[in-house]
PDB file of N, CA and C in Angstrom:
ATOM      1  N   UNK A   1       0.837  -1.177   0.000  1.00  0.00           N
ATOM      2  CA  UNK A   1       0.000   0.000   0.000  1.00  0.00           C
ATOM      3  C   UNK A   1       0.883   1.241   0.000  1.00  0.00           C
ATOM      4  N   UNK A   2       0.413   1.821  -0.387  1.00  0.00           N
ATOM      5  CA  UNK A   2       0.998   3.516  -0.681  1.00  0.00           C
ATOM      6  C   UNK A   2       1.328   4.288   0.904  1.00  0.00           C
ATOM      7  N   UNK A   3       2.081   5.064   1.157  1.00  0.00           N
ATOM      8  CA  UNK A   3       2.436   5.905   2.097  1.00  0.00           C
ATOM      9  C   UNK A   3       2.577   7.211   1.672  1.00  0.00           C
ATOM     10  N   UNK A   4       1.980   8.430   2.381  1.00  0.00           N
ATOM     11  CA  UNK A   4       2.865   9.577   2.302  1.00  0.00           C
ATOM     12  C   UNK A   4       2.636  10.463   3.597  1.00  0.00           C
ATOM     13  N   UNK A   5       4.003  10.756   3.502  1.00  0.00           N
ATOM     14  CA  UNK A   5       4.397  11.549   4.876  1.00  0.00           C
ATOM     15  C   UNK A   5       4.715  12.978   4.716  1.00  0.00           C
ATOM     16  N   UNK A   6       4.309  13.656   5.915  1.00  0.00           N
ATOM     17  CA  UNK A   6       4.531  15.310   5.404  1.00  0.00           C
ATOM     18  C   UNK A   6       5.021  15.540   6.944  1.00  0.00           C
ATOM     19  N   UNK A   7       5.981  16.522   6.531  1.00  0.00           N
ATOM     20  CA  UNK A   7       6.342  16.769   7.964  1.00  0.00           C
ATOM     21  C   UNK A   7       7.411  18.178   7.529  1.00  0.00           C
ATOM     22  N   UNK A   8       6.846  18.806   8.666  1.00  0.00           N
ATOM     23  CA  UNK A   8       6.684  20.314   8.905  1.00  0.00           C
ATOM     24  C   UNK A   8       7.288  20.983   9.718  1.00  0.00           C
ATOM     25  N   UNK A   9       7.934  22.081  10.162  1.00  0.00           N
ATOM     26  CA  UNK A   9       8.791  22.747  11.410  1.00  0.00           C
ATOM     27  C   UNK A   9       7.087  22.859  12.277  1.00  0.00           C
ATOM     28  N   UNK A  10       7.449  22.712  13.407  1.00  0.00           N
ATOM     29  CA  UNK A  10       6.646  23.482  14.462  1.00  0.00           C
ATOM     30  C   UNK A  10       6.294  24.832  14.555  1.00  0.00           C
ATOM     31  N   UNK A  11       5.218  24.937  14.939  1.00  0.00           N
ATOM     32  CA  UNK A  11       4.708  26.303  14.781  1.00  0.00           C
ATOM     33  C   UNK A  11       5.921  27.038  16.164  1.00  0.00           C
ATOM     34  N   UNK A  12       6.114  28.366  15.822  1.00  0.00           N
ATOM     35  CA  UNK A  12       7.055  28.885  16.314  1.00  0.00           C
ATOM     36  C   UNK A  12       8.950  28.488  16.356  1.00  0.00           C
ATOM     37  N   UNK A  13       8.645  27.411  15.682  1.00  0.00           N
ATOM     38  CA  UNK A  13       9.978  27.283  15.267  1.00  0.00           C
ATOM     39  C   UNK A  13      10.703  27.892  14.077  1.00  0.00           C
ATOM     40  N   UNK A  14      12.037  29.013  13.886  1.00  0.00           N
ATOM     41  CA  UNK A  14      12.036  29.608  13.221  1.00  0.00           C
ATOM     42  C   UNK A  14      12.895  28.690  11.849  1.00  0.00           C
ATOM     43  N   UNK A  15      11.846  29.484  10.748  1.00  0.00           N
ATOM     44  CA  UNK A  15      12.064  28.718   9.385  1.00  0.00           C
ATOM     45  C   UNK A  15      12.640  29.532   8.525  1.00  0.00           C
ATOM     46  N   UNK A  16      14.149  29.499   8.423  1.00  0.00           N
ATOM     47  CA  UNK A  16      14.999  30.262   7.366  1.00  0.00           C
ATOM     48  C   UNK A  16      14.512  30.022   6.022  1.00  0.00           C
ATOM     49  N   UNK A  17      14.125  28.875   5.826  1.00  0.00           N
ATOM     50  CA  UNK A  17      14.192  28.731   4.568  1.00  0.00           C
ATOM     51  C   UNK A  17      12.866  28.869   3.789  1.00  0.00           C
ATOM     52  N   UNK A  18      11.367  29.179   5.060  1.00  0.00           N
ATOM     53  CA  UNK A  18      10.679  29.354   4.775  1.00  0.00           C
ATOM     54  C   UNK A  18      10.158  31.151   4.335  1.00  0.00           C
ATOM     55  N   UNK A  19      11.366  31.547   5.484  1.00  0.00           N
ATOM     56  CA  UNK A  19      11.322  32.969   5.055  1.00  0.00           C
ATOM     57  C   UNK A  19      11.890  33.634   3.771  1.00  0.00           C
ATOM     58  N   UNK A  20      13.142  32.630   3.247  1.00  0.00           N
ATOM     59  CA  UNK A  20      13.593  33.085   2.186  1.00  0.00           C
ATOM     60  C   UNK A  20      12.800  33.016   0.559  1.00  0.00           C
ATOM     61  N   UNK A  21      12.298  31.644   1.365  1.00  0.00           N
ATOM     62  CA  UNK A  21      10.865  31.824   0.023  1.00  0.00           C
ATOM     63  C   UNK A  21       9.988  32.987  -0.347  1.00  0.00           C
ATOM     64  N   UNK A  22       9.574  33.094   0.970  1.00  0.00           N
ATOM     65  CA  UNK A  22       8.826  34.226   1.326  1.00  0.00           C
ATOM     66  C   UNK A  22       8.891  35.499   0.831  1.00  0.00           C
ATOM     67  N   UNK A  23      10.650  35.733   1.074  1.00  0.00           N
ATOM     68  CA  UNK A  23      11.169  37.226   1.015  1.00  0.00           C
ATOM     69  C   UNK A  23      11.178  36.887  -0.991  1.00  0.00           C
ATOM     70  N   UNK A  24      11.187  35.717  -1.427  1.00  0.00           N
ATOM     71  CA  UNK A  24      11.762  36.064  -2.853  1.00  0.00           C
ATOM     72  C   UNK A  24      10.373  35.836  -3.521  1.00  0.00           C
ATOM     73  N   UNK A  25       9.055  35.452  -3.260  1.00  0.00           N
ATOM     74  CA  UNK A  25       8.049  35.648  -3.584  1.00  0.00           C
ATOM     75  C   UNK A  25       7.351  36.894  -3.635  1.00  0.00           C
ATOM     76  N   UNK A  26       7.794  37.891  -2.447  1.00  0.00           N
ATOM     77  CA  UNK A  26       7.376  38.990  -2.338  1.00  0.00           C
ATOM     78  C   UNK A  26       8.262  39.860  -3.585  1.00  0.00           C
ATOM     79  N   UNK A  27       9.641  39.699  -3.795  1.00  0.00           N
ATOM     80  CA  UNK A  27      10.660  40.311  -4.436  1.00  0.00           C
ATOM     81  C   UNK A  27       9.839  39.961  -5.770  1.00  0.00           C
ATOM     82  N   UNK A  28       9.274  39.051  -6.189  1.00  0.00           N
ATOM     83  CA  UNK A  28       8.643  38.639  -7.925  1.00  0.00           C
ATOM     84  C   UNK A  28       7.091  39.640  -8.019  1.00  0.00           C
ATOM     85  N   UNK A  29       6.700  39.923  -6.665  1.00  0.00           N
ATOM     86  CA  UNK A  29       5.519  40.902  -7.331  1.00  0.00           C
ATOM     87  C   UNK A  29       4.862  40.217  -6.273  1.00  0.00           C
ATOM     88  N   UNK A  30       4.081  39.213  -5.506  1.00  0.00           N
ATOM     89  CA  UNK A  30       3.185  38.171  -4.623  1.00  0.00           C
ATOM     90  C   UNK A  30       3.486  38.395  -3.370  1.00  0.00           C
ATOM     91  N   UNK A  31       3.222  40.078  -3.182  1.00  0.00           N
ATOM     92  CA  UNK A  31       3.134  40.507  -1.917  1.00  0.00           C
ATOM     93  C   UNK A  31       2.250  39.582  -1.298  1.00  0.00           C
ATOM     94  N   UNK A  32       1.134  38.942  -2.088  1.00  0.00           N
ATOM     95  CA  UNK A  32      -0.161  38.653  -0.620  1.00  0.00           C
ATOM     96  C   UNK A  32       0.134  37.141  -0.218  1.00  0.00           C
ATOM     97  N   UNK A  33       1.217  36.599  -0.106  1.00  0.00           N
ATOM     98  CA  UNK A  33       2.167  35.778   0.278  1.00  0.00           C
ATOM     99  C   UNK A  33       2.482  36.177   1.814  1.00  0.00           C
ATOM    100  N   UNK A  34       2.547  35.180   2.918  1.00  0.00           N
ATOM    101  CA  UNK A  34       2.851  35.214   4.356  1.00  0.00           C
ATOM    102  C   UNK A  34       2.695  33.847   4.809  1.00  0.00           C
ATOM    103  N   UNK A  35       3.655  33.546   6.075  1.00  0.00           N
ATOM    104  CA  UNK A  35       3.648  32.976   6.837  1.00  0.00           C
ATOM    105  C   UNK A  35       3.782  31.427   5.930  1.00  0.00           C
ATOM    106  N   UNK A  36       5.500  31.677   4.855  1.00  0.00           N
ATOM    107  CA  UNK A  36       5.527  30.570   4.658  1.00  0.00           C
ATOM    108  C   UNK A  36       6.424  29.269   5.428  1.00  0.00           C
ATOM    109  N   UNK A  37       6.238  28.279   5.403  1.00  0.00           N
ATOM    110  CA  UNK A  37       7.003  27.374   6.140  1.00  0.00           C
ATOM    111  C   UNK A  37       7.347  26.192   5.031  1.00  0.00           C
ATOM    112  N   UNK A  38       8.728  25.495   5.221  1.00  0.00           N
ATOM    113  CA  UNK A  38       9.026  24.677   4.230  1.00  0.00           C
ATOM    114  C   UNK A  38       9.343  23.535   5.291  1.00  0.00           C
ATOM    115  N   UNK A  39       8.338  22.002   4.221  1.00  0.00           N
ATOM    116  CA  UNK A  39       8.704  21.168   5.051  1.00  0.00           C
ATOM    117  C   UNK A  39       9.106  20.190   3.858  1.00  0.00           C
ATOM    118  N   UNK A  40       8.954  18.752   4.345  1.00  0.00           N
ATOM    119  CA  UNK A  40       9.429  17.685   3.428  1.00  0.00           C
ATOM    120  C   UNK A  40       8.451  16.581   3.349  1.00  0.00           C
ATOM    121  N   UNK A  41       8.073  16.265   2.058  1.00  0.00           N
ATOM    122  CA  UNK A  41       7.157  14.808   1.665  1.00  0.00           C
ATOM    123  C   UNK A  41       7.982  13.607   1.706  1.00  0.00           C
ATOM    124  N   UNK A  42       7.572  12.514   1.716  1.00  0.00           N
ATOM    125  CA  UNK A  42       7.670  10.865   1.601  1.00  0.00           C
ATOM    126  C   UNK A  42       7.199  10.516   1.681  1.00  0.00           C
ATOM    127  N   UNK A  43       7.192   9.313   0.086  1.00  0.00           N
ATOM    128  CA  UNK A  43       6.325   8.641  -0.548  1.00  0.00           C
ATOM    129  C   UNK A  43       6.938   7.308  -0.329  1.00  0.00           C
ATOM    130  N   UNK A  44       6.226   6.229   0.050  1.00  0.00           N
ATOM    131  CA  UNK A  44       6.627   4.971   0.071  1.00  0.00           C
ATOM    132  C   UNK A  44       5.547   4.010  -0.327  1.00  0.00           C
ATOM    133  N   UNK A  45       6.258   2.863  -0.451  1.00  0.00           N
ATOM    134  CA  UNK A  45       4.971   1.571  -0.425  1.00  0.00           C
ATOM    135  C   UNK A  45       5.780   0.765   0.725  1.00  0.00           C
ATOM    136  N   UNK A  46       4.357   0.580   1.223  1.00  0.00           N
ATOM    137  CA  UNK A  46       4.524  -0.857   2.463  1.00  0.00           C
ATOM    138  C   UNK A  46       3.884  -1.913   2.322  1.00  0.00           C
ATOM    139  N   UNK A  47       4.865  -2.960   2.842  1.00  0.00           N
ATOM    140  CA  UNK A  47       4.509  -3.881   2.996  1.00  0.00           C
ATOM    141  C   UNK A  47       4.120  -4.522   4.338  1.00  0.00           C
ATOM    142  N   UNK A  48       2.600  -4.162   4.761  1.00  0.00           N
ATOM    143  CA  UNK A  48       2.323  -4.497   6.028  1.00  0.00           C
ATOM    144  C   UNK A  48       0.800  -4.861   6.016  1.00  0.00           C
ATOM    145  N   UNK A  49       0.042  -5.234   7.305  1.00  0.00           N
ATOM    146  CA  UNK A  49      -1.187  -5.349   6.911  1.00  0.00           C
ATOM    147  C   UNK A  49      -1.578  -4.285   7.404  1.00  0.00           C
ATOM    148  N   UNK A  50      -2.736  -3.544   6.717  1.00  0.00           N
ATOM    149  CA  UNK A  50      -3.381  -2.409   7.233  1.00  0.00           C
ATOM    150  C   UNK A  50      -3.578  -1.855   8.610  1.00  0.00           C
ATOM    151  N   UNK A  51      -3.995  -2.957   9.061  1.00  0.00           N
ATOM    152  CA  UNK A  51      -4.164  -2.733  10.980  1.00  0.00           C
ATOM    153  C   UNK A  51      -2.726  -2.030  11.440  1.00  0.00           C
ATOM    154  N   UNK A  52      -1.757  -2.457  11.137  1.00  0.00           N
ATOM    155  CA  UNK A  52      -0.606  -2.364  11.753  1.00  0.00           C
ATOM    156  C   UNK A  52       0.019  -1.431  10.856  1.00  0.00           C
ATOM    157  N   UNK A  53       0.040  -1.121   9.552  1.00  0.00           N
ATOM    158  CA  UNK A  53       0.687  -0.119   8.666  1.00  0.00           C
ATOM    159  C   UNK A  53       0.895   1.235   9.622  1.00  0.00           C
ATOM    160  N   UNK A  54      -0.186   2.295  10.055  1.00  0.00           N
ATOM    161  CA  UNK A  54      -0.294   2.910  10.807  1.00  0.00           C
ATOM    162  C   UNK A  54       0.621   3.139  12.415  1.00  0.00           C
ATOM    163  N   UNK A  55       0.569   2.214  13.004  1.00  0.00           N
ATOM    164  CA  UNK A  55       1.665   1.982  13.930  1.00  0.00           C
ATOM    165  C   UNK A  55       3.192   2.050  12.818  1.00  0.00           C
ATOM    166  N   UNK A  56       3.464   1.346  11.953  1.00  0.00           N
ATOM    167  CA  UNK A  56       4.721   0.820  11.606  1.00  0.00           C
ATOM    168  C   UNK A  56       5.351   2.643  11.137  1.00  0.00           C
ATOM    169  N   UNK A  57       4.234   3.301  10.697  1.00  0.00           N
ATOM    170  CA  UNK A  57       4.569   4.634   9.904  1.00  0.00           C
ATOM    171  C   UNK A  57       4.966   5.750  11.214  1.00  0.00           C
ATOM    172  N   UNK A  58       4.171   5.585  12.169  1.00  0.00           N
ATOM    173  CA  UNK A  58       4.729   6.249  13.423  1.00  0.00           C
ATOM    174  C   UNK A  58       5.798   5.729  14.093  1.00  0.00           C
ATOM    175  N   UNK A  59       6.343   4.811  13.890  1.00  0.00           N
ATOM    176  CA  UNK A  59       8.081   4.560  14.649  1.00  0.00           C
ATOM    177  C   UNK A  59       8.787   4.843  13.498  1.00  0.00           C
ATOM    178  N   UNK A  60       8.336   4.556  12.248  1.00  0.00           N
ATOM    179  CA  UNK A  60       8.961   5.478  11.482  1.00  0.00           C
ATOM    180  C   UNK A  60       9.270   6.718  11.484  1.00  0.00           C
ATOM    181  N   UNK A  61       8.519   7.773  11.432  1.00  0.00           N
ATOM    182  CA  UNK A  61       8.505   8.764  11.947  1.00  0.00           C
ATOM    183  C   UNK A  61       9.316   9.331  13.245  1.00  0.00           C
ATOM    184  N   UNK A  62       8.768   9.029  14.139  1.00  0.00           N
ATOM    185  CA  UNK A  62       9.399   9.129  15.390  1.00  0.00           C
ATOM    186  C   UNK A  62      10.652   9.066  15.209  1.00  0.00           C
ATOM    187  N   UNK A  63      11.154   7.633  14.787  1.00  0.00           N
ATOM    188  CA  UNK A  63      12.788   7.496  14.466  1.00  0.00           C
ATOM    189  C   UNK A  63      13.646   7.678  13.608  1.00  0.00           C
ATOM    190  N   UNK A  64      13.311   8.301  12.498  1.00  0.00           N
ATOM    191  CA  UNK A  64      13.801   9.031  11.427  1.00  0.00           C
ATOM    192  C   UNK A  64      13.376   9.806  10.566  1.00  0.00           C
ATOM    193  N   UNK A  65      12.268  10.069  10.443  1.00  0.00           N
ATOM    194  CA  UNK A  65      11.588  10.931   9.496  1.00  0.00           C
ATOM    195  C   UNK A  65      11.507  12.097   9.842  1.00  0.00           C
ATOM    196  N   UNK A  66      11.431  12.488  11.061  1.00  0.00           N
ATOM    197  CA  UNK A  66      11.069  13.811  11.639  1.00  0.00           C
ATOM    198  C   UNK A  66      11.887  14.153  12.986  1.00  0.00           C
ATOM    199  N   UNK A  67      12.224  15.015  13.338  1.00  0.00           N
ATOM    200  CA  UNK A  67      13.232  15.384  14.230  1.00  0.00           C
ATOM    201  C   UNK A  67      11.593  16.439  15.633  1.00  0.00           C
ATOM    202  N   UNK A  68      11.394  14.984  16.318  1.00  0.00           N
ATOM    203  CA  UNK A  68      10.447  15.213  16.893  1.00  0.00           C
ATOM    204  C   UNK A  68      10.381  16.386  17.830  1.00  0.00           C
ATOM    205  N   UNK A  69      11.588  17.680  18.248  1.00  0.00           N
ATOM    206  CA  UNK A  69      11.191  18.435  18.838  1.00  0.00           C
ATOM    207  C   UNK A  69      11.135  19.865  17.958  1.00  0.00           C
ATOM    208  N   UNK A  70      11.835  19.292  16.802  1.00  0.00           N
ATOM    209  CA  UNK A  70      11.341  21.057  16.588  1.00  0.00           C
ATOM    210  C   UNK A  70      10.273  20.770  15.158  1.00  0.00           C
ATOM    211  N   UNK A  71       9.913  19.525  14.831  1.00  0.00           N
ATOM    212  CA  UNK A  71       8.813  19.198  13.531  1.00  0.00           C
ATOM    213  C   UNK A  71       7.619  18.438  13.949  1.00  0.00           C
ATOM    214  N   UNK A  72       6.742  18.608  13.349  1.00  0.00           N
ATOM    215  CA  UNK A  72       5.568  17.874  13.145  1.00  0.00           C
ATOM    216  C   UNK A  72       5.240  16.960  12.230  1.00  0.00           C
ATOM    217  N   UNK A  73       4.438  16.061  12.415  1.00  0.00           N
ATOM    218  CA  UNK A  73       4.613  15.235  10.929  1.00  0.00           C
ATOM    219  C   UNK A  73       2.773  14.783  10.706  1.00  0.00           C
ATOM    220  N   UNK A  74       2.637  14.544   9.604  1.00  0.00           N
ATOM    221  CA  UNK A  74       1.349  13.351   9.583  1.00  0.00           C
ATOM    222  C   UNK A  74       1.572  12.562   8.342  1.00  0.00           C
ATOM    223  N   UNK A  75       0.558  11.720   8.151  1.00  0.00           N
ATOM    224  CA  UNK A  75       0.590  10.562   6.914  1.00  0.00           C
ATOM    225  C   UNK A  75      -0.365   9.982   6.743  1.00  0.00           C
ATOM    226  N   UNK A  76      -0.543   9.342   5.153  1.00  0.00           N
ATOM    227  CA  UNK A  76      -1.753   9.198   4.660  1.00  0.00           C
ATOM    228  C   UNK A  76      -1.447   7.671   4.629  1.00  0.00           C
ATOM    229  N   UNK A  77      -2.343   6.870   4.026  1.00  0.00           N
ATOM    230  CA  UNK A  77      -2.143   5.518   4.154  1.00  0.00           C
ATOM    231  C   UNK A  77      -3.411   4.996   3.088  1.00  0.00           C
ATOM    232  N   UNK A  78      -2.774   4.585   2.144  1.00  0.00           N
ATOM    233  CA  UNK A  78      -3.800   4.425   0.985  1.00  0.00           C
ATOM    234  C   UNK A  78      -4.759   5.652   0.506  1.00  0.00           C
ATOM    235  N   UNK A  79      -6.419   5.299   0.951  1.00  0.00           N
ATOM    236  CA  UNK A  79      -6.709   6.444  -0.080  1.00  0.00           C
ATOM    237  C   UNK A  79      -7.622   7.072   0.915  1.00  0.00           C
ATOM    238  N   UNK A  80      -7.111   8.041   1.625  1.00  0.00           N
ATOM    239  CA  UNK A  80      -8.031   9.643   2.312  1.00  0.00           C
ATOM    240  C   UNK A  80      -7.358   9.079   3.645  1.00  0.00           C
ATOM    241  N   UNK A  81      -6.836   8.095   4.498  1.00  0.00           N
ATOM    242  CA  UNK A  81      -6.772   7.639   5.346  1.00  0.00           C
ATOM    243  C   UNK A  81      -5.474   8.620   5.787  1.00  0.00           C
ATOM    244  N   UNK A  82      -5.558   9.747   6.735  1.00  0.00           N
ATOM    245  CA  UNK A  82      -4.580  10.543   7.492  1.00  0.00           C
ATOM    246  C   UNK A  82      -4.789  10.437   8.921  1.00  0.00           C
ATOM    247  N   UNK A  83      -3.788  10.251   9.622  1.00  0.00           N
ATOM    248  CA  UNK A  83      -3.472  10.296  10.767  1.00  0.00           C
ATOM    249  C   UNK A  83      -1.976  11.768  11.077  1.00  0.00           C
ATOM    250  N   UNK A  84      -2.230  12.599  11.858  1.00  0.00           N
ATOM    251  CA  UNK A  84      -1.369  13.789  12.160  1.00  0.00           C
ATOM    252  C   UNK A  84      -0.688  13.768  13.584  1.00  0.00           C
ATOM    253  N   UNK A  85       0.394  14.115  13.831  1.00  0.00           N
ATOM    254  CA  UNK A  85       0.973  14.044  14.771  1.00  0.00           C
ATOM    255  C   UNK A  85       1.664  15.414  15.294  1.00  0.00           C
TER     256      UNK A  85
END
């Protein structure tokens, strides 16, 4: 089954790279641009049974996908199925 993971800085955590977007979106003309933040996707397929896919994607997470104090993460799991963390 399909995976995808999104994972995000924490709110109040400061995002250089979200500001630099920011500042060079505004610089092209798209002043009404704010409060951007840059995070990172992953796409996988698993091999698990459904019940347990969900668990397997959160120790994932937890243990490498996301740097649990200054990001957030969530993930989808086949089709509409999101769980957020």
């Amino acid at each position: 089954m399909r995976a995808k993971v999104y994972v995000t800085p924490k709110a109040g955590i400061l995002d250089p790279a979200g500001k630099a977007i920011e500042r060079s979106l505004h610089t092209l003309g798209f002043s009404e641009v704010h409060g951007v933040r840059l995070g990172r996707y992953v796409e996988m397929e698993i091999d698990s049974e459904p019940a347990n896919a969900a668990a397997r994607l959160d120790d994932m997470c937890r243990q490498l996908l996301a740097n649990g104090v200054i990001e957030d993460y969530r993930f989808e799991i086949g089709e509409g199925k999101s769980d957020e963390r």
